[in-house]
PDB file of N, CA and C in Angstrom:
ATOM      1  N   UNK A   1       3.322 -70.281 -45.394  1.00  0.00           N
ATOM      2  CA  UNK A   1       1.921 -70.150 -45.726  1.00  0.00           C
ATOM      3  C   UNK A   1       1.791 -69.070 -46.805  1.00  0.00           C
ATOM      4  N   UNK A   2       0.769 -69.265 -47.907  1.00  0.00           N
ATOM      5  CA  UNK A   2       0.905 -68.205 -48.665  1.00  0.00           C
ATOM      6  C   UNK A   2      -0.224 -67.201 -48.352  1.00  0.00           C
ATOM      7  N   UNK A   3      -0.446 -66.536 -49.391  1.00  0.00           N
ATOM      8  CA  UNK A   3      -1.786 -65.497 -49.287  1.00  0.00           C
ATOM      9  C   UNK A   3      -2.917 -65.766 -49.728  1.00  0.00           C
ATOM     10  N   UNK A   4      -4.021 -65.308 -49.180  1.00  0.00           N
ATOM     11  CA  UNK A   4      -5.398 -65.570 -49.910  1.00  0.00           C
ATOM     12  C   UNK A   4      -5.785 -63.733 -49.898  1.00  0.00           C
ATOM     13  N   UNK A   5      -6.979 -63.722 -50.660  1.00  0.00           N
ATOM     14  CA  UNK A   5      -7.719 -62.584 -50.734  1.00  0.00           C
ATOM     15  C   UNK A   5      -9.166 -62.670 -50.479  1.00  0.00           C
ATOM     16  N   UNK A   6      -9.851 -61.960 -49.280  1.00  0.00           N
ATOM     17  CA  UNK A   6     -10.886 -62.498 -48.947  1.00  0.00           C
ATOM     18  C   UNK A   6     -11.256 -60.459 -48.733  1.00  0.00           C
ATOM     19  N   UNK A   7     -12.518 -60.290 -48.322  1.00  0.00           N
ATOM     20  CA  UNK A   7     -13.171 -59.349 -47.946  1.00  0.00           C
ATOM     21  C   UNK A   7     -13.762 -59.343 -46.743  1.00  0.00           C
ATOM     22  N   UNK A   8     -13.094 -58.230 -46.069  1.00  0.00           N
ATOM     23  CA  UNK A   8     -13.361 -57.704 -44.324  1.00  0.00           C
ATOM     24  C   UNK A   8     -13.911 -56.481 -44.522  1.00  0.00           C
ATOM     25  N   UNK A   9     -14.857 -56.621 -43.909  1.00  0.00           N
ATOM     26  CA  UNK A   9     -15.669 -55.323 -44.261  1.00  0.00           C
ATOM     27  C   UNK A   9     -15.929 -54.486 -45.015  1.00  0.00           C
ATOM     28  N   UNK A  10     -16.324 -54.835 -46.060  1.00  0.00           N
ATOM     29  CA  UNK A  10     -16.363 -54.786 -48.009  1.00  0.00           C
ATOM     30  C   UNK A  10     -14.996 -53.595 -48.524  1.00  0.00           C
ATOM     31  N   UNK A  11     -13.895 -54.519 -47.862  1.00  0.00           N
ATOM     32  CA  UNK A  11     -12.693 -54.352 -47.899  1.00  0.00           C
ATOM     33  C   UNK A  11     -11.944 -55.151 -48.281  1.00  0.00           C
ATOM     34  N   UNK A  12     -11.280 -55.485 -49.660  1.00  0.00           N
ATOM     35  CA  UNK A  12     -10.445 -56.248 -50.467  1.00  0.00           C
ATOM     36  C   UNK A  12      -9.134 -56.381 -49.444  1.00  0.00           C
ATOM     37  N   UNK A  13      -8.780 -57.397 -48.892  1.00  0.00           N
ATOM     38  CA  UNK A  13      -7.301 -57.980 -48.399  1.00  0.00           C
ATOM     39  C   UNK A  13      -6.621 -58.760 -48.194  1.00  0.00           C
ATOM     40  N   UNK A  14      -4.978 -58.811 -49.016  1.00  0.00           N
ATOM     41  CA  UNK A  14      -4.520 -60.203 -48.799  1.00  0.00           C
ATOM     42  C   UNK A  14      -4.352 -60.385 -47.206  1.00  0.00           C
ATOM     43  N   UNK A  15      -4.070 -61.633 -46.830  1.00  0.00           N
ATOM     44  CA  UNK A  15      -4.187 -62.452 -45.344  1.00  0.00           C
ATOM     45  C   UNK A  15      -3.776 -63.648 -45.801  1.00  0.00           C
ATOM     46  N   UNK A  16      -2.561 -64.149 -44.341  1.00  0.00           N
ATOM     47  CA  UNK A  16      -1.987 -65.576 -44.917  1.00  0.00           C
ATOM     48  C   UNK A  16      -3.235 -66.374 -44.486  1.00  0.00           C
ATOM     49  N   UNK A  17      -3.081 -67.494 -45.591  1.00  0.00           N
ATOM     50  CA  UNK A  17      -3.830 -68.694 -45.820  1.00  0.00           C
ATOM     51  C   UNK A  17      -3.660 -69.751 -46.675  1.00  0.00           C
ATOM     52  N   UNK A  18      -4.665 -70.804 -47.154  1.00  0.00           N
ATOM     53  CA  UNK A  18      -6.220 -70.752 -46.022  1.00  0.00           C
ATOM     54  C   UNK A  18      -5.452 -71.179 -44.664  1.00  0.00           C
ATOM     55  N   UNK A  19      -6.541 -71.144 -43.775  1.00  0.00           N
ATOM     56  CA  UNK A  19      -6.406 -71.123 -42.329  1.00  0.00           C
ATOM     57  C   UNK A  19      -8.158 -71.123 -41.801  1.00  0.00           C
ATOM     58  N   UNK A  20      -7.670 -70.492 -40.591  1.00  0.00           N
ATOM     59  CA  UNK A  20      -8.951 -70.898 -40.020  1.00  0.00           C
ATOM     60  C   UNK A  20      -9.267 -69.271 -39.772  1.00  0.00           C
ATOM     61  N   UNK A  21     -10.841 -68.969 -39.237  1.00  0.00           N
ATOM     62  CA  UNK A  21     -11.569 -67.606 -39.173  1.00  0.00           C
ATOM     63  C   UNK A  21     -10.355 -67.179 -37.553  1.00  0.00           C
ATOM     64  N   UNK A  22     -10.541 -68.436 -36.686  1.00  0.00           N
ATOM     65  CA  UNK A  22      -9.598 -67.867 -35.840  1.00  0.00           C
ATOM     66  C   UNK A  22      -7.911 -67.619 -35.810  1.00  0.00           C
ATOM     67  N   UNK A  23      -7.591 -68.486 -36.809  1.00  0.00           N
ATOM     68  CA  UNK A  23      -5.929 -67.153 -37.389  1.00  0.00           C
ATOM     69  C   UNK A  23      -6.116 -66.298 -37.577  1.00  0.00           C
ATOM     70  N   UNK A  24      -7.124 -65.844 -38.553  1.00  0.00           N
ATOM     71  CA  UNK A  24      -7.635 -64.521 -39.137  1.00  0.00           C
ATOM     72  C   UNK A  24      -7.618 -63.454 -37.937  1.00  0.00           C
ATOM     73  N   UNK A  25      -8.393 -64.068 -37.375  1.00  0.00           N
ATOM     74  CA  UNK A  25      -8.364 -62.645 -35.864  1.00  0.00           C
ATOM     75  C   UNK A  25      -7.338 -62.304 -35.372  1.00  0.00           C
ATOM     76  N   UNK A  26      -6.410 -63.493 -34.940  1.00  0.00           N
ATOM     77  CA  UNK A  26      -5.078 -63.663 -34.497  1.00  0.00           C
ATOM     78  C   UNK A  26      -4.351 -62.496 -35.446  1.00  0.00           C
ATOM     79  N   UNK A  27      -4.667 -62.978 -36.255  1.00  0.00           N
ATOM     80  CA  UNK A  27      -3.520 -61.999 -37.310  1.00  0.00           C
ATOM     81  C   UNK A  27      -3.955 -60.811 -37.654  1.00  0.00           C
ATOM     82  N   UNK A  28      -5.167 -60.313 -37.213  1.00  0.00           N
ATOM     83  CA  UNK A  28      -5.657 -58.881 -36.963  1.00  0.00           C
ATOM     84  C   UNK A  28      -5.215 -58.221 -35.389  1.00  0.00           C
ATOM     85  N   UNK A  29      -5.142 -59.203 -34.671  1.00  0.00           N
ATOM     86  CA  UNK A  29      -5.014 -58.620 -33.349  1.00  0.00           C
ATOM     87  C   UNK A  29      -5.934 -58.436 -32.801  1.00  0.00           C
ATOM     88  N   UNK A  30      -6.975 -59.294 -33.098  1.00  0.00           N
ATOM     89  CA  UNK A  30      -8.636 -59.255 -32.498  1.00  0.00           C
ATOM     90  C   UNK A  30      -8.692 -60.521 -31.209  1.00  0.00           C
ATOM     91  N   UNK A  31      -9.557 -59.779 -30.286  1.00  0.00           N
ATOM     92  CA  UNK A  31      -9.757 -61.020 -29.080  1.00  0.00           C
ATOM     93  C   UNK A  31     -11.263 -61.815 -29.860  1.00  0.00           C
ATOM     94  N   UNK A  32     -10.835 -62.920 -29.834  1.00  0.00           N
ATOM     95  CA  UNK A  32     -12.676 -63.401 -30.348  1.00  0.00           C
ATOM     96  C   UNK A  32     -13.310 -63.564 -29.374  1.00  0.00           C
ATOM     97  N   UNK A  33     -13.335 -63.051 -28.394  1.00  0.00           N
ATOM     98  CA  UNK A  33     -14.399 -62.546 -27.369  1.00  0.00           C
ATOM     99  C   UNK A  33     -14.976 -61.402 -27.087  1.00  0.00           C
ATOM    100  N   UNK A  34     -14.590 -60.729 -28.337  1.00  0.00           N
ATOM    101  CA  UNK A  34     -15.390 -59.432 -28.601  1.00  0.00           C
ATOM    102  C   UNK A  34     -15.378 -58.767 -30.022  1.00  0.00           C
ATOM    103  N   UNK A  35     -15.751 -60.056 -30.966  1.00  0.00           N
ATOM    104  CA  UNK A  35     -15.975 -59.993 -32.143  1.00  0.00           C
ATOM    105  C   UNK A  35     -17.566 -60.770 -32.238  1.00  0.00           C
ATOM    106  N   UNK A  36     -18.307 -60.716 -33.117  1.00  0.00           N
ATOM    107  CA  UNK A  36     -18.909 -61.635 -33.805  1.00  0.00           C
ATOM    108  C   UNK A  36     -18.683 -61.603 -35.544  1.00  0.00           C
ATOM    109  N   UNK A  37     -18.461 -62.893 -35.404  1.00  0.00           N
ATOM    110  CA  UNK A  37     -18.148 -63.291 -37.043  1.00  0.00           C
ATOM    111  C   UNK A  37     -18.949 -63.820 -38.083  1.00  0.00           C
ATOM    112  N   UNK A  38     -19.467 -62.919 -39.142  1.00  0.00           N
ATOM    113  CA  UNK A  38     -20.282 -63.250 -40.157  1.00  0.00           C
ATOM    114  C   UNK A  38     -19.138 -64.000 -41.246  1.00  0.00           C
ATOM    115  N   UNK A  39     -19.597 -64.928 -41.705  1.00  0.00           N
ATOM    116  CA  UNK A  39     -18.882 -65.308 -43.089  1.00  0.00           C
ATOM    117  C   UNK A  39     -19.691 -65.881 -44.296  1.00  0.00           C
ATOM    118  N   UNK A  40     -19.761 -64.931 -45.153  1.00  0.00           N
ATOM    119  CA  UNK A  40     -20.227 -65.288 -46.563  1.00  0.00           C
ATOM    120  C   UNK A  40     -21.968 -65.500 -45.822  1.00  0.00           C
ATOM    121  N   UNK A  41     -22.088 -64.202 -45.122  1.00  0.00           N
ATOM    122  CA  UNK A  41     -23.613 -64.388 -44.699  1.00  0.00           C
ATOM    123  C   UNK A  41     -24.397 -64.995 -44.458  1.00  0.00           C
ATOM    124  N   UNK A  42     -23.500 -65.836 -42.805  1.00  0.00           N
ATOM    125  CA  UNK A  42     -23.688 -66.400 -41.948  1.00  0.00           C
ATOM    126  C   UNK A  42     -23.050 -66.483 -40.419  1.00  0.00           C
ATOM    127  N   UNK A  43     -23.600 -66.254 -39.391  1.00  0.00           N
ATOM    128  CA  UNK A  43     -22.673 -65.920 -38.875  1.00  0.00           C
ATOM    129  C   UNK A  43     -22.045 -67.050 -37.909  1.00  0.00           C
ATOM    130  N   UNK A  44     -20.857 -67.108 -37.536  1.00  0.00           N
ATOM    131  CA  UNK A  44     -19.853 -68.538 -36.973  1.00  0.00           C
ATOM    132  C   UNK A  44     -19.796 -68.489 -35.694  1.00  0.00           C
ATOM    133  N   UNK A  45     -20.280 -69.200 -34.620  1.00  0.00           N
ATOM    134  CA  UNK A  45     -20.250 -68.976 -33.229  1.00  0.00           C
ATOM    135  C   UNK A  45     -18.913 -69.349 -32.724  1.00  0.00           C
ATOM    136  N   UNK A  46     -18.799 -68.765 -31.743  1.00  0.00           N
ATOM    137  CA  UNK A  46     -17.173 -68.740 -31.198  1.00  0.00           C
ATOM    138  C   UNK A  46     -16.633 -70.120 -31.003  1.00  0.00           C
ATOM    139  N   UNK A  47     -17.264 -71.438 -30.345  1.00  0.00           N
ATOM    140  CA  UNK A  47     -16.599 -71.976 -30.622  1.00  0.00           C
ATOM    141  C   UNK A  47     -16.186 -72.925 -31.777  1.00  0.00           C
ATOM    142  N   UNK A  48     -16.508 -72.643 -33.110  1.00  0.00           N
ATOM    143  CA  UNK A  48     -16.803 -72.910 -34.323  1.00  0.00           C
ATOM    144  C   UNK A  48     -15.439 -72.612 -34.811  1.00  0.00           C
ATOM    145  N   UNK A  49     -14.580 -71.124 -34.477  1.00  0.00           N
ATOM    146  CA  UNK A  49     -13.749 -70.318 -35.194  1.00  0.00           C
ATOM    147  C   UNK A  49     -12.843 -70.844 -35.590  1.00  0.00           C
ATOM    148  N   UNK A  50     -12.057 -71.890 -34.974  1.00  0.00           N
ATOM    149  CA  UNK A  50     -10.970 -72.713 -34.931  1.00  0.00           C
ATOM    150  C   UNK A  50     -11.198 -73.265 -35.770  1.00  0.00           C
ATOM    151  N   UNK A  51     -11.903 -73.841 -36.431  1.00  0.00           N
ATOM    152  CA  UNK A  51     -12.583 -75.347 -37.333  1.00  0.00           C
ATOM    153  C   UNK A  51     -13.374 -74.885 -38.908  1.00  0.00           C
ATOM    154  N   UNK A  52     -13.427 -73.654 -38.683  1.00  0.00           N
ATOM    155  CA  UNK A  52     -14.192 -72.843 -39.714  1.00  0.00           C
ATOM    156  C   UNK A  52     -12.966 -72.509 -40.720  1.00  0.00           C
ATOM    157  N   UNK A  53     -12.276 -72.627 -41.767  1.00  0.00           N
ATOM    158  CA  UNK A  53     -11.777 -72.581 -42.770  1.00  0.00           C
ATOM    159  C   UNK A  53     -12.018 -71.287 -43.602  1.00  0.00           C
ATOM    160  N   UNK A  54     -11.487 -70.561 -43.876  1.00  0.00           N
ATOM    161  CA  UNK A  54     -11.486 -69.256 -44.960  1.00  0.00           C
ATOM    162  C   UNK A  54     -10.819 -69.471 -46.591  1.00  0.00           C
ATOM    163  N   UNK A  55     -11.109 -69.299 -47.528  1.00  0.00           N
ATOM    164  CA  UNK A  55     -10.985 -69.664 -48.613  1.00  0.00           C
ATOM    165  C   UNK A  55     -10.912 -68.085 -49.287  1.00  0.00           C
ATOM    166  N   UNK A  56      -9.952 -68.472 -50.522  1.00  0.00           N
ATOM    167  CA  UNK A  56      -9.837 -67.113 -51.151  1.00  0.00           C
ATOM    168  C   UNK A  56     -11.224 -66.711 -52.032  1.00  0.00           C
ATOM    169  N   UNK A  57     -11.507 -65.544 -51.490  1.00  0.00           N
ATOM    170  CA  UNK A  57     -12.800 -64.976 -52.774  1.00  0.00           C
ATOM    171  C   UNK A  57     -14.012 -64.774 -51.291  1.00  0.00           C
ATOM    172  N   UNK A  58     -13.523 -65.233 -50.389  1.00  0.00           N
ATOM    173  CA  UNK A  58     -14.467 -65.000 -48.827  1.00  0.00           C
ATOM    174  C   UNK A  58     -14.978 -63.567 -48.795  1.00  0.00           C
ATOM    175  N   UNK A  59     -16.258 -63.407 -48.017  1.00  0.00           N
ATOM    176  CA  UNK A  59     -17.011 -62.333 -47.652  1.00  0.00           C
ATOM    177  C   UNK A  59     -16.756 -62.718 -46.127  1.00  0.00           C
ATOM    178  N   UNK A  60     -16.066 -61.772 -45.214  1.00  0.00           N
ATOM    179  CA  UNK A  60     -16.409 -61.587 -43.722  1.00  0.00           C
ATOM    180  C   UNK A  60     -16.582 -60.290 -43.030  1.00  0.00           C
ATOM    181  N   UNK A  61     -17.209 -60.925 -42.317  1.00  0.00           N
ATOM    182  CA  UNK A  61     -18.404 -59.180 -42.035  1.00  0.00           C
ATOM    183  C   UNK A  61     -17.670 -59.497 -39.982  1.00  0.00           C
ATOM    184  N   UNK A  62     -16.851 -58.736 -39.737  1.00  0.00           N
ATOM    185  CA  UNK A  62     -16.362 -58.544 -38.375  1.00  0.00           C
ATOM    186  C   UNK A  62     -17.188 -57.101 -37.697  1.00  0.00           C
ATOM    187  N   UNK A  63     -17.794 -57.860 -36.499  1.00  0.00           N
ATOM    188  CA  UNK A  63     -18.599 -56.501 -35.679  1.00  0.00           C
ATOM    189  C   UNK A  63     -17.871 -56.684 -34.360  1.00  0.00           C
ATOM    190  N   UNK A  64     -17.252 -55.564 -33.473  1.00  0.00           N
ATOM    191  CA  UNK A  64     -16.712 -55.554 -32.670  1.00  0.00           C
ATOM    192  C   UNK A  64     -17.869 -54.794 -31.471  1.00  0.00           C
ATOM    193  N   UNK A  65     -17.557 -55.756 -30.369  1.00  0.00           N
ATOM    194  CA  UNK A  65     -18.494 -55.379 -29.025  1.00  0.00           C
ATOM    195  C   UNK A  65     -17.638 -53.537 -28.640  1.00  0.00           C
ATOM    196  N   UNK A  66     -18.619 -52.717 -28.110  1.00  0.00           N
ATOM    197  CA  UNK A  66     -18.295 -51.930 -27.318  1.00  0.00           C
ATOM    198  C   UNK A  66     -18.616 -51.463 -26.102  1.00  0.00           C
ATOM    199  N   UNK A  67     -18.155 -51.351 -25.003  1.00  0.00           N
ATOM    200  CA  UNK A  67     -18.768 -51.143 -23.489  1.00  0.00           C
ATOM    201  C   UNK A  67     -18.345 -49.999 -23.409  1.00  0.00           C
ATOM    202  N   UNK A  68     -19.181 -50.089 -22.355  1.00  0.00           N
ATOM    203  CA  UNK A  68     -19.906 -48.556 -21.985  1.00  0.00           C
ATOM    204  C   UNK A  68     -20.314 -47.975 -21.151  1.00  0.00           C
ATOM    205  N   UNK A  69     -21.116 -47.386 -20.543  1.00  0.00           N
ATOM    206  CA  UNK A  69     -22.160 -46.878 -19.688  1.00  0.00           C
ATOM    207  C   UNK A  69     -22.588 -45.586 -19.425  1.00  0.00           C
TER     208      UNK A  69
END
């Protein structure tokens, strides 16, 4: 697989691709059950992630849940 260059958190980075938003996590080490995923300012519901495609020149905006009390 080669590389793409997409933007994570108005953060320039290569990442193998294309692929899907859920490799992407995979290959961050993210659970997508405690992400929500904006892409190119919109955001992708979980079970979408798999099927959702990333392309080089991408905007993704990753917000991670935090617990608490």
């Amino acid at each position: 697989m080669s590389t793409i260059a997409v933007i994570i958190n108005g953060e320039t980075r290569q990442v193998p691709g294309p692929g899907s938003l859920l490799q992407l996590l995979e290959h961050l080490g993210l659970d997508p059950r405690t992400v929500v995923v904006e892409l190119n300012r919109e955001i992708v519901r979980r079970p979408r992630l798999g099927e959702t495609g990333i392309a080089d020149g991408d905007a993704i905006e990753l917000v991670h849940f935090v617990g608490g009390g």
